[in-house]
N, C-alpha and C. Protein backbone atom coordinates (compact mmCIF):
# COMPACT_ATOMS: atom_id res chain seq x y z
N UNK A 1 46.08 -66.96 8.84
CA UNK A 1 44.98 -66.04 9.06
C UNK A 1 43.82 -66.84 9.68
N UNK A 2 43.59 -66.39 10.99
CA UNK A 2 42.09 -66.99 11.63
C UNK A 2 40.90 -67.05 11.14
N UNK A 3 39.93 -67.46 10.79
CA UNK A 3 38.90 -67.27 10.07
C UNK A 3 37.88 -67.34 11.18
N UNK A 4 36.56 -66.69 11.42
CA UNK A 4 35.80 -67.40 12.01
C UNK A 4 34.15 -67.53 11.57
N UNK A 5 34.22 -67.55 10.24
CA UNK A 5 32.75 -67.29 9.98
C UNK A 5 32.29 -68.56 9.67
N UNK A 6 33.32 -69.69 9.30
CA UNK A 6 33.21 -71.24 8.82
C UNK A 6 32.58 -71.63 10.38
N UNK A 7 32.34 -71.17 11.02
CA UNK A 7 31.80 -71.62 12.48
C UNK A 7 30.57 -71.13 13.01
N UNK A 8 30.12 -70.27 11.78
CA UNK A 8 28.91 -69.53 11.70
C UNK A 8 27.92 -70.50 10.83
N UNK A 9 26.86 -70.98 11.37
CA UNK A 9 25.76 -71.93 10.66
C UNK A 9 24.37 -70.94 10.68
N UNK A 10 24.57 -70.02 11.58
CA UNK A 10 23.12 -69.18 11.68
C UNK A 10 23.60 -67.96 11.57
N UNK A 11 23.17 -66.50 10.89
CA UNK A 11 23.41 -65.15 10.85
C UNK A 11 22.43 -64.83 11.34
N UNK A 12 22.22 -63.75 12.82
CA UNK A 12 21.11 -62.81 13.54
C UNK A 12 21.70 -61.42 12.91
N UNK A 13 21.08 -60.51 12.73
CA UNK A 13 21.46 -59.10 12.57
C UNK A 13 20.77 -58.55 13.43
N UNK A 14 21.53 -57.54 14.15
CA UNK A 14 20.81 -56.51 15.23
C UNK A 14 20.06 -55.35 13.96
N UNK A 15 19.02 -54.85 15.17
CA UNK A 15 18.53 -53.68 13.80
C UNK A 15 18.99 -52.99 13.74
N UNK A 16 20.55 -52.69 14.76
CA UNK A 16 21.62 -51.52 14.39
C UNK A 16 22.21 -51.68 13.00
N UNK A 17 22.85 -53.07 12.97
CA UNK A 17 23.26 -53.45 11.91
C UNK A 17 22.89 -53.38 10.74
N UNK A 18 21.35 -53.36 10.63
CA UNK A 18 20.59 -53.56 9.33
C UNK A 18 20.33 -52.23 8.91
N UNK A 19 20.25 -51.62 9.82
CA UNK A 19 20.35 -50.06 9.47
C UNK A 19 21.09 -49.30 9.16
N UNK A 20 22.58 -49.62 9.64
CA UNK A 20 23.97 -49.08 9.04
C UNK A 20 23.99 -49.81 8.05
N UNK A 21 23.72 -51.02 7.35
CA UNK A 21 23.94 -51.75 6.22
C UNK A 21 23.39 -50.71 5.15
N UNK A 22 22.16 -50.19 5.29
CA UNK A 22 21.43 -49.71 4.60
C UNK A 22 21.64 -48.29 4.49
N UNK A 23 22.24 -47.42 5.39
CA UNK A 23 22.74 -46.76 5.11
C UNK A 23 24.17 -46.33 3.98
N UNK A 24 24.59 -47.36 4.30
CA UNK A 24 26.15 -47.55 4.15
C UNK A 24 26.55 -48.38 2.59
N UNK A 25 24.97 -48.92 1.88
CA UNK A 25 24.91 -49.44 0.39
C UNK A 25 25.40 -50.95 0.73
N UNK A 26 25.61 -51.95 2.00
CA UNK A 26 26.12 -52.71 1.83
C UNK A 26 24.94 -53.89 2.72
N UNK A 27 25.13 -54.81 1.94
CA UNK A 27 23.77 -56.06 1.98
C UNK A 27 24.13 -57.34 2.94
N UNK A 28 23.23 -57.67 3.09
CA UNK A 28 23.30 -58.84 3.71
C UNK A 28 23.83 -59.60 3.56
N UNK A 29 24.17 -60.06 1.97
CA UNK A 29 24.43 -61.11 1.21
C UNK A 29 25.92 -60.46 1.15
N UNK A 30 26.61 -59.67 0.97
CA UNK A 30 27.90 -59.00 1.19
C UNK A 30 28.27 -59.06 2.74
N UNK A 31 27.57 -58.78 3.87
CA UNK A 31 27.87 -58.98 5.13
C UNK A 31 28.31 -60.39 5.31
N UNK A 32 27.74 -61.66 4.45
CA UNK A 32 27.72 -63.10 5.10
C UNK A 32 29.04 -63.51 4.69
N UNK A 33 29.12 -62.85 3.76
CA UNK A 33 30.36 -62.70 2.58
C UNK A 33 31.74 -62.47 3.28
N UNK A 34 31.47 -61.12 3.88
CA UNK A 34 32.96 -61.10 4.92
C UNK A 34 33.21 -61.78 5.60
N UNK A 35 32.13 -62.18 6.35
CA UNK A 35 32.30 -62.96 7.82
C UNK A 35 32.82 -64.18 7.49
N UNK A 36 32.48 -65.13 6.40
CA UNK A 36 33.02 -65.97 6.22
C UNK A 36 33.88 -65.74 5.81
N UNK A 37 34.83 -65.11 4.99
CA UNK A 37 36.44 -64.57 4.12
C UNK A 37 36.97 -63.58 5.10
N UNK A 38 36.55 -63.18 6.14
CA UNK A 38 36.96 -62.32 6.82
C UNK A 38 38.17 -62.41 7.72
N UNK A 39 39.12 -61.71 7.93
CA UNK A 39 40.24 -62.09 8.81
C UNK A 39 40.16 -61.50 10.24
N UNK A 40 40.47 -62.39 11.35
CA UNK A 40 39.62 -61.54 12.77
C UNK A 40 41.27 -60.17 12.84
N UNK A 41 40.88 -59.09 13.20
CA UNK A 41 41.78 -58.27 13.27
C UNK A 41 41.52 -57.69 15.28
N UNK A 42 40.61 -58.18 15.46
CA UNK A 42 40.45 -57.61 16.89
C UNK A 42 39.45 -58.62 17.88
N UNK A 43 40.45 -59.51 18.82
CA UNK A 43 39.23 -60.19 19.83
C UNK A 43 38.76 -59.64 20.58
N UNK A 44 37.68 -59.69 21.22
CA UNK A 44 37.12 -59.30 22.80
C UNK A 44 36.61 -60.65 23.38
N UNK A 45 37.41 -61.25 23.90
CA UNK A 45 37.02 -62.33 23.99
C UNK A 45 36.33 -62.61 26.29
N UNK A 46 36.20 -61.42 26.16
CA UNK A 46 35.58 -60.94 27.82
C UNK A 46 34.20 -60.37 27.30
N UNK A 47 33.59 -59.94 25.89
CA UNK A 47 32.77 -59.39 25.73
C UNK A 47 31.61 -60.12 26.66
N UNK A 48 30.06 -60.11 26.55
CA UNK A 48 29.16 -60.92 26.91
C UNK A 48 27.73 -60.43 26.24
N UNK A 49 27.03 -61.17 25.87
CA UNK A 49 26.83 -62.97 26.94
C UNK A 49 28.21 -63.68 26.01
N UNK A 50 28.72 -63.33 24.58
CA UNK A 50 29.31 -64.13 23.67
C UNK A 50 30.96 -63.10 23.62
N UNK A 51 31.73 -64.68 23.36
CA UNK A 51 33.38 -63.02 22.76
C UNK A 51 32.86 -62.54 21.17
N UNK A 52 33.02 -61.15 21.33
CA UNK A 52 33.21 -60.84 19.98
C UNK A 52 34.24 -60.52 19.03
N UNK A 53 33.86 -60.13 17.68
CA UNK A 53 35.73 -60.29 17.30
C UNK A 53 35.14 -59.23 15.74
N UNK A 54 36.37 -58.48 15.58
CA UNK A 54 36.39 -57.46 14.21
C UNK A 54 36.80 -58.15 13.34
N UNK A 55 36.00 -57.88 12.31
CA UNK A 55 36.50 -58.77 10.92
C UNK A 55 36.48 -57.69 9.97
N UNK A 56 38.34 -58.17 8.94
CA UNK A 56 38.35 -57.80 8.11
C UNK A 56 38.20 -58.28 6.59
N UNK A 57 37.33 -57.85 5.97
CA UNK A 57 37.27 -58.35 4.36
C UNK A 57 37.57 -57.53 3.24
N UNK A 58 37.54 -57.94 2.26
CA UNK A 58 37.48 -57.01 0.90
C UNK A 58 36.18 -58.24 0.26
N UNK A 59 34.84 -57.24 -0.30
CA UNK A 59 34.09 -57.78 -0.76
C UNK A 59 33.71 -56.93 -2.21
N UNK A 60 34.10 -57.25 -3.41
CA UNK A 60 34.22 -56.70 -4.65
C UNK A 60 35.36 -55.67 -4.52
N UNK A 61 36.63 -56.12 -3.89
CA UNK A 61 37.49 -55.15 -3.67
C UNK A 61 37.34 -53.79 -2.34
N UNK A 62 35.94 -53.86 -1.67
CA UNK A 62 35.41 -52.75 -1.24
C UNK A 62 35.99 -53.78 0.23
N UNK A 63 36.56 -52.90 0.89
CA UNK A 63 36.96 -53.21 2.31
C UNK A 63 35.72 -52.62 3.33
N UNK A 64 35.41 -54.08 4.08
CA UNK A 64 34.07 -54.22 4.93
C UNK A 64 34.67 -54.81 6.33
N UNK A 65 34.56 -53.90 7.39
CA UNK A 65 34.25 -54.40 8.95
C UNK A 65 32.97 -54.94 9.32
N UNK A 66 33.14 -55.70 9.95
CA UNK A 66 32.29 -56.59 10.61
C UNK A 66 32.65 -56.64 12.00
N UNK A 67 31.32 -55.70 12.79
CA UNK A 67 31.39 -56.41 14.36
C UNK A 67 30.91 -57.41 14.77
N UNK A 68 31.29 -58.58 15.25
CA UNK A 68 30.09 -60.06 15.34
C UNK A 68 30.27 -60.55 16.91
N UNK A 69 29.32 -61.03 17.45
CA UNK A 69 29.57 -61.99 18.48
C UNK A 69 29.07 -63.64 17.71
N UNK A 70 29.93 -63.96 18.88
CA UNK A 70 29.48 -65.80 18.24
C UNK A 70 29.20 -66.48 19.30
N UNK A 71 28.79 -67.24 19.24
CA UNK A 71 27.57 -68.30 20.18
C UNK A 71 28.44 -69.54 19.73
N UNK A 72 29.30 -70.06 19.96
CA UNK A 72 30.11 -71.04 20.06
C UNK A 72 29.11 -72.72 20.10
N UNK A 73 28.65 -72.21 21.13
CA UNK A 73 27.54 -73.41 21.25
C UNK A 73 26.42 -73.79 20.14
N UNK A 74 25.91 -72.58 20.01
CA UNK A 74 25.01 -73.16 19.14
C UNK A 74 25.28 -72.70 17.48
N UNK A 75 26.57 -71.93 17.42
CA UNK A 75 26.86 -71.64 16.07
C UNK A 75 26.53 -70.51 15.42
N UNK A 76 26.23 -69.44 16.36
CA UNK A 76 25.24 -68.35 16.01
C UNK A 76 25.91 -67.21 15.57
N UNK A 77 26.39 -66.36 14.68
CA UNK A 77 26.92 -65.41 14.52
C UNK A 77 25.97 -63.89 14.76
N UNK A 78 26.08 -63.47 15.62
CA UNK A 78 25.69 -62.14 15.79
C UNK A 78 25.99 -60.89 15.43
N UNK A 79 25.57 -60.60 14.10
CA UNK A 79 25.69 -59.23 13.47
C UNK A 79 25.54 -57.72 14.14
N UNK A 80 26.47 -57.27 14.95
CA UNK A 80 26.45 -56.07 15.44
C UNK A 80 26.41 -54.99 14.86
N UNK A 81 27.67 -54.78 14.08
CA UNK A 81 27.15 -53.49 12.94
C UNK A 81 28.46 -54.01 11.68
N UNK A 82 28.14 -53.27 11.16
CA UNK A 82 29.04 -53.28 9.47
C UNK A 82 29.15 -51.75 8.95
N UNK A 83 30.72 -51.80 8.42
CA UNK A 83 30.95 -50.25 7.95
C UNK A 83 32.29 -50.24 7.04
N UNK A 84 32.20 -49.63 6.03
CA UNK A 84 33.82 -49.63 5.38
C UNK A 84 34.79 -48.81 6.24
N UNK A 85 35.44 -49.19 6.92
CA UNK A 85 36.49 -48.16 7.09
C UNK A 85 36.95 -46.99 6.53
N UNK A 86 37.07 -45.92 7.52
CA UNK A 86 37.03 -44.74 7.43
C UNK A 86 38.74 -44.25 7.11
N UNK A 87 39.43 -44.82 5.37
CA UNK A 87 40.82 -44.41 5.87
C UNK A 87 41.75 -43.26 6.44
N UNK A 88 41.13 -42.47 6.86
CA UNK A 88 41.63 -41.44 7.81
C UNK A 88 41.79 -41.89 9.48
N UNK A 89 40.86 -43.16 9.65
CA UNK A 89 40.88 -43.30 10.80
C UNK A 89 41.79 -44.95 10.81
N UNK A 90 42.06 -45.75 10.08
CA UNK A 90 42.00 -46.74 9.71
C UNK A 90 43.99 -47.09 9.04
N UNK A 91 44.96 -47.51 9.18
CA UNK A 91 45.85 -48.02 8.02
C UNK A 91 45.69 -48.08 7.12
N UNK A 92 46.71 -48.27 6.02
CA UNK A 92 46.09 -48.32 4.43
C UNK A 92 45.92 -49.90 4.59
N UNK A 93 45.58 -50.89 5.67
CA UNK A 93 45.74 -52.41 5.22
C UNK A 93 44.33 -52.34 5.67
N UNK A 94 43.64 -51.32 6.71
CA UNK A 94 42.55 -51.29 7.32
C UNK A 94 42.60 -52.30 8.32
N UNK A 95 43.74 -52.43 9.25
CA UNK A 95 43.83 -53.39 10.21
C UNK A 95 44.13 -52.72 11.66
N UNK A 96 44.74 -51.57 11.37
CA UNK A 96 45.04 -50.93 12.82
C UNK A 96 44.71 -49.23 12.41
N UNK A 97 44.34 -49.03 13.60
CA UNK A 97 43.94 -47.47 13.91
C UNK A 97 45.27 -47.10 13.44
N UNK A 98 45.24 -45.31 13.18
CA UNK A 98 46.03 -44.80 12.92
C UNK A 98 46.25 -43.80 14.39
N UNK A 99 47.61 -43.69 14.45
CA UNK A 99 47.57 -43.03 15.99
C UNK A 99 46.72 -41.84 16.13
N UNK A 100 46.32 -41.06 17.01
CA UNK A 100 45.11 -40.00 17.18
C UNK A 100 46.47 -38.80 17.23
């Protein structure tokens, strides 16, 4: 399993992010949480300016996505948004869409 949050030394949150956090009952301190235990389930590695990548966690058992870009260079993890998966839309592993 890939990890990539051990490569994360700095967390930015967009104010999208901080706002779905807050919507959604789930914290900062639970966001840093996935990213580091998180398993990448989806690269974009064409994204820009940085590749980004979907992370999957279970944080108190509660399954948490994480959209992030990373800054390779300087170590930067970029908090895009955060959301539990929707299992209607989601696998029961929460790793792949379910067909439409």
């Amino acid at each position: 399993m890939k990890k990539i949050g051990r490569q994360c030394t700095t967390f930015q949150f967009s104010s999208h992010a901080v706002q779905r956090m807050y919507e959604r009952g789930i914290s900062k301190k639970d966001t840093i949480t996935a990213v580091k235990n998180g398993e990448i389930i989806t690269e974009y590695p064409d994204d820009s300016p940085y590749p980004s990548y979907l992370l999957l966690a279970r944080v108190n058992r509660r399954p948490i996505h994480v959209l992030l870009a990373l800054d390779l260079k300087d170590h930067i993890c970029y908090i895009i948004t955060v959301y539990e998966p929707d299992p209607k839309i989601w696998s029961d592993d929460f790793k792949t869409r379910r067909p439409q």
